[in-house]
C-alpha atoms as a PDB file:
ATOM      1  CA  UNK A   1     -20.554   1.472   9.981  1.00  0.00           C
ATOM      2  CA  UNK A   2     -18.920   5.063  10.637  1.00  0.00           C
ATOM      3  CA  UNK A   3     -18.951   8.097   8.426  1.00  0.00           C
ATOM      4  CA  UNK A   4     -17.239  11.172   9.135  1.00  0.00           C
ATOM      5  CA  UNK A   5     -19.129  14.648   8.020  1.00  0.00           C
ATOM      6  CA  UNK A   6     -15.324  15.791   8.935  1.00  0.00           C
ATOM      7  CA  UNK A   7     -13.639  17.074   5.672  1.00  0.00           C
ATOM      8  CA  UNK A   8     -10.405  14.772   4.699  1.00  0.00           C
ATOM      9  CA  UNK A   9      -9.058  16.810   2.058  1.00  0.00           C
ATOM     10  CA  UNK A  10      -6.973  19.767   1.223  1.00  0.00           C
ATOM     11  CA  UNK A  11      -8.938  23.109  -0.574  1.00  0.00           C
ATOM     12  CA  UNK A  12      -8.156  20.915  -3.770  1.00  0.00           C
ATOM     13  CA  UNK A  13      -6.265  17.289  -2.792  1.00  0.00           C
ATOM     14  CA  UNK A  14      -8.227  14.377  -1.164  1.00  0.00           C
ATOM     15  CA  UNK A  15      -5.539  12.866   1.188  1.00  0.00           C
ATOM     16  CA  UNK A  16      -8.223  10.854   3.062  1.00  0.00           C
ATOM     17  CA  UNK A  17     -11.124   8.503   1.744  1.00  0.00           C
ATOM     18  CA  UNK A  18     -13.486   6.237   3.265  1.00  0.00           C
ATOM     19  CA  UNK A  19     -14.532   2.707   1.347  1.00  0.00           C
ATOM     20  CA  UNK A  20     -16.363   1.186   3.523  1.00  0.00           C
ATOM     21  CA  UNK A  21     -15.607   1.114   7.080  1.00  0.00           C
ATOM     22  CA  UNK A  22     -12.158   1.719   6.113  1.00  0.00           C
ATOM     23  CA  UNK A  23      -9.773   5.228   5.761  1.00  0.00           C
ATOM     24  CA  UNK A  24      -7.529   5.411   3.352  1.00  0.00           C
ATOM     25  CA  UNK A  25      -4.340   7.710   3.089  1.00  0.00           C
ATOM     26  CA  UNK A  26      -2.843   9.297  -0.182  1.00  0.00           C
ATOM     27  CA  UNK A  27       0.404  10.714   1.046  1.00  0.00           C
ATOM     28  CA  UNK A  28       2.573  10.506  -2.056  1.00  0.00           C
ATOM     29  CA  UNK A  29       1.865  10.200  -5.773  1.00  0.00           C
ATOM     30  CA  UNK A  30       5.592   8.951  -6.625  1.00  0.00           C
ATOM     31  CA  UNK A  31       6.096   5.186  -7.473  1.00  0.00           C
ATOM     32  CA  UNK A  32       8.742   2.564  -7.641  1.00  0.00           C
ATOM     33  CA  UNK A  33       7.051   1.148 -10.344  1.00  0.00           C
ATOM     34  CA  UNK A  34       5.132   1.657 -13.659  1.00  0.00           C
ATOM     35  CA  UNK A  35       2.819  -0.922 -13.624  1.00  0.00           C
ATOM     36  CA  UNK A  36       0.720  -1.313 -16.933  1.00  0.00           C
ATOM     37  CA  UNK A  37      -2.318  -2.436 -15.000  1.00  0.00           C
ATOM     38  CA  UNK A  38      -2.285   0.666 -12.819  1.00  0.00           C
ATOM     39  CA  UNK A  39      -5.183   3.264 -13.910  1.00  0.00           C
ATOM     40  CA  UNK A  40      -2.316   6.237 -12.797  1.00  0.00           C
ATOM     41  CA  UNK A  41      -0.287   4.688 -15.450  1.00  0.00           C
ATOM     42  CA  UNK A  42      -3.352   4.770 -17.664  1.00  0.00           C
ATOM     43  CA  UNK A  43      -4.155   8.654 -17.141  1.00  0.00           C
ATOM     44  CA  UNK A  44      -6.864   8.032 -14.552  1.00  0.00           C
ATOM     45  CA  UNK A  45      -6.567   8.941 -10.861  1.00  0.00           C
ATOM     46  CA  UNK A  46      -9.856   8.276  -9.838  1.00  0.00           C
ATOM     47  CA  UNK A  47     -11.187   5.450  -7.412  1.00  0.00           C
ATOM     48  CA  UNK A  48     -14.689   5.171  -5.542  1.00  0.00           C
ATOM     49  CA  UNK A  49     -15.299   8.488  -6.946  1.00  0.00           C
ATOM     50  CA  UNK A  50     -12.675  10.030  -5.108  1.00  0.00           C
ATOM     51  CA  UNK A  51     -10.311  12.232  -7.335  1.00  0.00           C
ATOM     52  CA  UNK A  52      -6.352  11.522  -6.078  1.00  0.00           C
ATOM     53  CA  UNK A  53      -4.777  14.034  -7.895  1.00  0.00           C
ATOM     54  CA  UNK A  54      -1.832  16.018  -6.428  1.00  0.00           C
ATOM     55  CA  UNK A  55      -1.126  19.252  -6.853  1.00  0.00           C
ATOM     56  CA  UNK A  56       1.539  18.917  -3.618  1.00  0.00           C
ATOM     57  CA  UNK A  57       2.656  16.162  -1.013  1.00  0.00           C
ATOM     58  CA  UNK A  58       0.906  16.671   2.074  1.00  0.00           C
ATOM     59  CA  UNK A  59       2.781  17.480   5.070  1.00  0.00           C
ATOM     60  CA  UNK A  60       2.553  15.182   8.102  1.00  0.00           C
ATOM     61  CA  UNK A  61       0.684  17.526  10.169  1.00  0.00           C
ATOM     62  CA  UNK A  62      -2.289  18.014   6.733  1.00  0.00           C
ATOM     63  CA  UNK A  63      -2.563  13.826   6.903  1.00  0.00           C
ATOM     64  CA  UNK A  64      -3.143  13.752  10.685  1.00  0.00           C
ATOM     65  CA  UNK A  65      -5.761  16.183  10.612  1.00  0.00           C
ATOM     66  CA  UNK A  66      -7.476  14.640   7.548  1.00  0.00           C
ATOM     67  CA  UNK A  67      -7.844  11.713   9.912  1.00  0.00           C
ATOM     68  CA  UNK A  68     -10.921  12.537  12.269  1.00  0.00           C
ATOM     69  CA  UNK A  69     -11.203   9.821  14.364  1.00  0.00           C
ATOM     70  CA  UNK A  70      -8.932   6.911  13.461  1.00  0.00           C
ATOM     71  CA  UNK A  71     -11.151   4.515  16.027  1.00  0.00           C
ATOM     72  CA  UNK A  72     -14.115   4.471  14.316  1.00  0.00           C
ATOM     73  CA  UNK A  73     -12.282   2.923  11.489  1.00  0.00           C
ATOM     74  CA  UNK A  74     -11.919  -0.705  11.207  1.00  0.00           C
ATOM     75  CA  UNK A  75      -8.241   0.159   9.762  1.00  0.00           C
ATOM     76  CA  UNK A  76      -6.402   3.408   8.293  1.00  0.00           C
ATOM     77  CA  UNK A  77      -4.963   2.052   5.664  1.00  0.00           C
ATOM     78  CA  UNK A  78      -1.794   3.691   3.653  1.00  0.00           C
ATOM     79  CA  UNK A  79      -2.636   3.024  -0.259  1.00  0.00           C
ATOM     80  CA  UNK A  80      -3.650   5.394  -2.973  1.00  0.00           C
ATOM     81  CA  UNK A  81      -2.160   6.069  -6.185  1.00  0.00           C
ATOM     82  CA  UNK A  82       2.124   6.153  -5.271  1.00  0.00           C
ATOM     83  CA  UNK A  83       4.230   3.960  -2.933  1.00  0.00           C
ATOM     84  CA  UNK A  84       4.006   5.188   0.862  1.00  0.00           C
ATOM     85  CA  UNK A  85       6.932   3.557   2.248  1.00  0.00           C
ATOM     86  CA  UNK A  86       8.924   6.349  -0.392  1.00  0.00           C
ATOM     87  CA  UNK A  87       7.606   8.372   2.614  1.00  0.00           C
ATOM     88  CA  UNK A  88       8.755   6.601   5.644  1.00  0.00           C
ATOM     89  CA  UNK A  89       9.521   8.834   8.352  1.00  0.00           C
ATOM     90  CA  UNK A  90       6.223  10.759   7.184  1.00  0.00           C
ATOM     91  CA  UNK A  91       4.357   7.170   7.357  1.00  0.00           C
ATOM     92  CA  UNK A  92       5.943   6.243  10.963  1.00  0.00           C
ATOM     93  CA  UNK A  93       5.186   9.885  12.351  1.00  0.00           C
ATOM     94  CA  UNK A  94       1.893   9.541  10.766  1.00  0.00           C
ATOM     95  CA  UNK A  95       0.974   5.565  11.882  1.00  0.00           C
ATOM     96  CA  UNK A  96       2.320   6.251  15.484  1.00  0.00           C
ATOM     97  CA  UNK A  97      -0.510   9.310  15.671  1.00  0.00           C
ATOM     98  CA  UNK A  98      -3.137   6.647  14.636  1.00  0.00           C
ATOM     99  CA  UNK A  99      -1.809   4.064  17.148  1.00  0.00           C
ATOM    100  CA  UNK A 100      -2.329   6.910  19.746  1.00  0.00           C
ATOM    101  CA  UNK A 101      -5.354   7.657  19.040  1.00  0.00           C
ATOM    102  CA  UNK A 102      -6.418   3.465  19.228  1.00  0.00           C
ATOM    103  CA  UNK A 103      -6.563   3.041  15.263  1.00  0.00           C
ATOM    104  CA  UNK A 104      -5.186  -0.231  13.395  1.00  0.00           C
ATOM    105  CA  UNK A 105      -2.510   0.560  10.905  1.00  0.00           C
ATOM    106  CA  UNK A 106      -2.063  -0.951   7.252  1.00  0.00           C
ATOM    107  CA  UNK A 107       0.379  -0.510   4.685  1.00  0.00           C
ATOM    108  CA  UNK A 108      -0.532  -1.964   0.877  1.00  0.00           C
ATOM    109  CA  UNK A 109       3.163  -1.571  -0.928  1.00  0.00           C
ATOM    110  CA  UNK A 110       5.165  -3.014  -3.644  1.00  0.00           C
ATOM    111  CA  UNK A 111       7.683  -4.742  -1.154  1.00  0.00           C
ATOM    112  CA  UNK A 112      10.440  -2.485  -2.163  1.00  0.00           C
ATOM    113  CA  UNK A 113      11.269  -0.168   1.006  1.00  0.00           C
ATOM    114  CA  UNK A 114      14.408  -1.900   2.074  1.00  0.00           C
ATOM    115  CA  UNK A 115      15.584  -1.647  -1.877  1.00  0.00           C
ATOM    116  CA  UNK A 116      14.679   2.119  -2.255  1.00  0.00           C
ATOM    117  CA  UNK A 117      16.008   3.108   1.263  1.00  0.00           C
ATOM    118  CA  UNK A 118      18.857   0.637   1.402  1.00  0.00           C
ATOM    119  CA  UNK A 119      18.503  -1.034   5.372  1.00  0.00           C
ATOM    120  CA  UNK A 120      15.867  -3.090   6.300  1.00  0.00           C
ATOM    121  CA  UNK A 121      12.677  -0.696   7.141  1.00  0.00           C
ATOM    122  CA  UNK A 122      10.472  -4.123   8.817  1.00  0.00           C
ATOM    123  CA  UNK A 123      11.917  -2.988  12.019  1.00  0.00           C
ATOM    124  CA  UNK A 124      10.675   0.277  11.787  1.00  0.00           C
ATOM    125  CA  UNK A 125       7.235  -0.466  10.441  1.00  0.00           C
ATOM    126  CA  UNK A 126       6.734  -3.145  12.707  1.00  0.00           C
ATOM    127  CA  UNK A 127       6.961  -0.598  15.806  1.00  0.00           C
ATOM    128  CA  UNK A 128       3.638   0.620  14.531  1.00  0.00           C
ATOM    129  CA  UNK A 129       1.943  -1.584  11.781  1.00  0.00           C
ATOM    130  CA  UNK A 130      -0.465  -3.963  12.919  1.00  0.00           C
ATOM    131  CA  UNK A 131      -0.886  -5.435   9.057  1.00  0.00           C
ATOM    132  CA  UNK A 132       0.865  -5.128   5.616  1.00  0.00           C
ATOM    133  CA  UNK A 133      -0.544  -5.980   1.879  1.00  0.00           C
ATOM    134  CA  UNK A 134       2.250  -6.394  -0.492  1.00  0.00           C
ATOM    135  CA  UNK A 135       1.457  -6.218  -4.559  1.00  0.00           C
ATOM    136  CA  UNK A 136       3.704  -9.773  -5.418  1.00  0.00           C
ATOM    137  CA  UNK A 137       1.949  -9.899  -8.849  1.00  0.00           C
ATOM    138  CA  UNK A 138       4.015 -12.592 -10.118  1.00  0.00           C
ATOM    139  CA  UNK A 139       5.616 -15.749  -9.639  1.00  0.00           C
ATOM    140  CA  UNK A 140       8.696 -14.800 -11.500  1.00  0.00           C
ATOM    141  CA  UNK A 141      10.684 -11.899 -12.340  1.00  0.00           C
ATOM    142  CA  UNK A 142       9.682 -11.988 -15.948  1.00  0.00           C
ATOM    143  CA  UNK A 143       6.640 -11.920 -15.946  1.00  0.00           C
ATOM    144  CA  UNK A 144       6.983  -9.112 -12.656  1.00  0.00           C
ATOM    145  CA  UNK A 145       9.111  -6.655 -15.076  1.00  0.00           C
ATOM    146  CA  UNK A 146       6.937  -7.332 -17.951  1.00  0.00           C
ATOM    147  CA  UNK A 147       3.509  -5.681 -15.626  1.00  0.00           C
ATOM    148  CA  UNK A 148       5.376  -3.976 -13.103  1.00  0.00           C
ATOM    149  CA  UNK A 149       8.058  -2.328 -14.802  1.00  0.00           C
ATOM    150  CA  UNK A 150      10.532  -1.284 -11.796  1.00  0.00           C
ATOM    151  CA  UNK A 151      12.833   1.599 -11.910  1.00  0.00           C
ATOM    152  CA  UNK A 152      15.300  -0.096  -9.996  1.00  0.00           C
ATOM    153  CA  UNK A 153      17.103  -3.208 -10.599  1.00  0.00           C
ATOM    154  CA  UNK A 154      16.285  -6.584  -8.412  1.00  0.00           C
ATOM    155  CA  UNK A 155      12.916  -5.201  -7.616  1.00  0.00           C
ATOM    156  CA  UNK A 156      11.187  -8.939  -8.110  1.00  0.00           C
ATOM    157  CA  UNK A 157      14.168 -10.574  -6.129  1.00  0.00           C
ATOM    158  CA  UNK A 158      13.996  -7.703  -3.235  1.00  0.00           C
ATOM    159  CA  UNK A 159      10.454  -8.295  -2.690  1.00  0.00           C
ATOM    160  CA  UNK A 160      10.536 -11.863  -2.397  1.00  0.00           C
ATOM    161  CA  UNK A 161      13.085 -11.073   0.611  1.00  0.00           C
ATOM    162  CA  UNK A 162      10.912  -8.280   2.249  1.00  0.00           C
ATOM    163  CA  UNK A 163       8.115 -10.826   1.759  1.00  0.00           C
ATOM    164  CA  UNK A 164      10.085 -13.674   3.489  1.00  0.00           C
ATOM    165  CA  UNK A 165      11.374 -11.407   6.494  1.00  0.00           C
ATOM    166  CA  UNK A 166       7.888  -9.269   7.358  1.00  0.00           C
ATOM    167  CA  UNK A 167       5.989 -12.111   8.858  1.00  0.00           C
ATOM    168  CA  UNK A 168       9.566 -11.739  11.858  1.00  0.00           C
ATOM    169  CA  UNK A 169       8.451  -7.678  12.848  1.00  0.00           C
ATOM    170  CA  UNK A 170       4.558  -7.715  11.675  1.00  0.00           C
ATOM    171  CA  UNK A 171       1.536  -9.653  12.975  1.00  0.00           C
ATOM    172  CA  UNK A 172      -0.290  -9.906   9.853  1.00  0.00           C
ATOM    173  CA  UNK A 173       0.772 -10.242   6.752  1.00  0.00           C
ATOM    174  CA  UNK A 174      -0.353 -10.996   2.936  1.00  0.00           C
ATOM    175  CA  UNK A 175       0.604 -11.145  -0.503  1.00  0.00           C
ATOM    176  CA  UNK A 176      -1.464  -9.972  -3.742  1.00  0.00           C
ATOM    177  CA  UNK A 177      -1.806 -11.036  -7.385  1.00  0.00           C
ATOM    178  CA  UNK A 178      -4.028 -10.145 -10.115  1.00  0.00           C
ATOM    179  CA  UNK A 179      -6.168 -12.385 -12.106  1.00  0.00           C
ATOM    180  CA  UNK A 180      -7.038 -11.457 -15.618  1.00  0.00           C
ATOM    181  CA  UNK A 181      -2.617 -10.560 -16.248  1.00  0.00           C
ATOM    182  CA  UNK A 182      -1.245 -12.257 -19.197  1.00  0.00           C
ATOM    183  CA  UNK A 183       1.056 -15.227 -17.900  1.00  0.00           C
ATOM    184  CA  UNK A 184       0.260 -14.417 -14.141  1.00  0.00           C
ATOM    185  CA  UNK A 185      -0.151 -17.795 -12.285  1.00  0.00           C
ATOM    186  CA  UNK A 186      -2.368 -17.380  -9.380  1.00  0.00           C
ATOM    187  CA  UNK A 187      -2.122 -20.842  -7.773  1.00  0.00           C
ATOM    188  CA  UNK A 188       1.819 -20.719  -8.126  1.00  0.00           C
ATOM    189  CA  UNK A 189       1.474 -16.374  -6.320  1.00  0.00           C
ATOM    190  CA  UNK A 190      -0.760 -18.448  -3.861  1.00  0.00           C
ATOM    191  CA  UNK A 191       1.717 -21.160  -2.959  1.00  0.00           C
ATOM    192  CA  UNK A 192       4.483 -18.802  -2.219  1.00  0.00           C
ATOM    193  CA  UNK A 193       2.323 -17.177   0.306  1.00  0.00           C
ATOM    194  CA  UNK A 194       1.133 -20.357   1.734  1.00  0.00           C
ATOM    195  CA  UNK A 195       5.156 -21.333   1.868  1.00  0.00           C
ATOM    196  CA  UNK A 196       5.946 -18.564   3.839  1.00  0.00           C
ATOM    197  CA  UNK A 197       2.603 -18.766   6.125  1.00  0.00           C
ATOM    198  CA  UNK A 198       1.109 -15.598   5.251  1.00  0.00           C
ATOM    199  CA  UNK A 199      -2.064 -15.094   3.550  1.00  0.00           C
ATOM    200  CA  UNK A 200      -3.303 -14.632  -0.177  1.00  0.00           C
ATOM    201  CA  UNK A 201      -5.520 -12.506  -2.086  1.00  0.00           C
ATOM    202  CA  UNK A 202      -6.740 -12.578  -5.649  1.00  0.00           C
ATOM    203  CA  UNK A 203      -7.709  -9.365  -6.878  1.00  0.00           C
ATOM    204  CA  UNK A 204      -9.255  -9.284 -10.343  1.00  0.00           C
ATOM    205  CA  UNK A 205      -8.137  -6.523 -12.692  1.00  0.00           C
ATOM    206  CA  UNK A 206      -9.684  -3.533 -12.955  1.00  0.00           C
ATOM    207  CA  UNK A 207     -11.654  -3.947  -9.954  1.00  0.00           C
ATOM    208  CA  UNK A 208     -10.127  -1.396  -7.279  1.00  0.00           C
ATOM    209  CA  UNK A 209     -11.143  -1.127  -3.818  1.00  0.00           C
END
């Protein structure tokens, strides 16, 4: 296992965090969604004992260099506490650095880049993605807007079709629901993934990382 002594934040914003043998980059704190579940949503902007607050959106050039050495990493993963893909050209800039520099690339999103940007992004990402997480969360729309609460019509039905067309531009790909969600049915979340040959993971709420 690798750890840095290399500082990965601002003078007051953590863009970079390590959880395990893992980086992880906060580049945006805006969100497609207002998920109930979500401890931003909640007030709390905390995970691992890393504070994510913003005070400003980092510029491409403050995320590379809060990445030290992305090949000591087993991935740099985009995540934190807002959508990345609202940031794509910063994300492709950014991933295509990491790529250089022999890192693996992962993206954990909501699904709903080709929605918010309005042409399909897979092409894009797949240039310089190696793997993608996307946060299903339901097996239907209602219970989706009920936990999820999008700010933009046909969220659910838009990320069943990124889900369905990302397996075509990216090597690896999976699918998330949460356990413990009123009226969330994991084996039917699970199903979907295994109809579309991709993998599943149950994450338990409350439990980040």
């Amino acid at each position: 296992m690798y750890f840095s002594s290399t500082l990965r934040s601002t003078v007051s914003q953590q863009i970079s965090y390590q959880i395990d043998n893992k980086l992880y980059l906060s580049i945006t704190d805006r969100c497609t969604l207002e998920c109930r579940f979500c401890p931003k949503t909640q007030g709390n902007m905390s995970i691992k004992g890393y504070d994510l607050t913003f005070e400003h959106r980092p510029t491409t050039e403050e995320i590379i260099d809060a990445i030290d050495d992305p090949g000591h990493y087993e991935e740099v993963v985009f995540c934190g506490y807002g959508e990345p893909t609202l940031r794509l050209n910063v994300l492709l800039e950014v991933a295509r650095n990491i790529k250089s520099r022999g890192g693996r690339v992962r993206i954990n999103t909501d699904g709903l880049a080709n929605l918010v940007h309005k042409h399909n992004t897979l092409p894009e990402l797949g240039k310089t993605v190696d793997a993608i997480s996307i946060s299903l969360n339901a097996q239907n729309s209602e219970i989706y807007n009920l936990h999820c609460r999008p700010n933009l019509p046909g969220s659910y039905a838009a990320v069943r079709e990124f889900i369905q067309d990302a397996p075509r531009y990216i090597p690896e790909v999976s699918i998330s629901a949460i356990e413990g969600l009123e009226g969330v049915d994991i084996p039917a979340c699970r199903t979907i993934a295994r109809e579309h040959g991709i993998k599943f993971r149950r994450r338990i709420l409350d439990q980040l990382g």
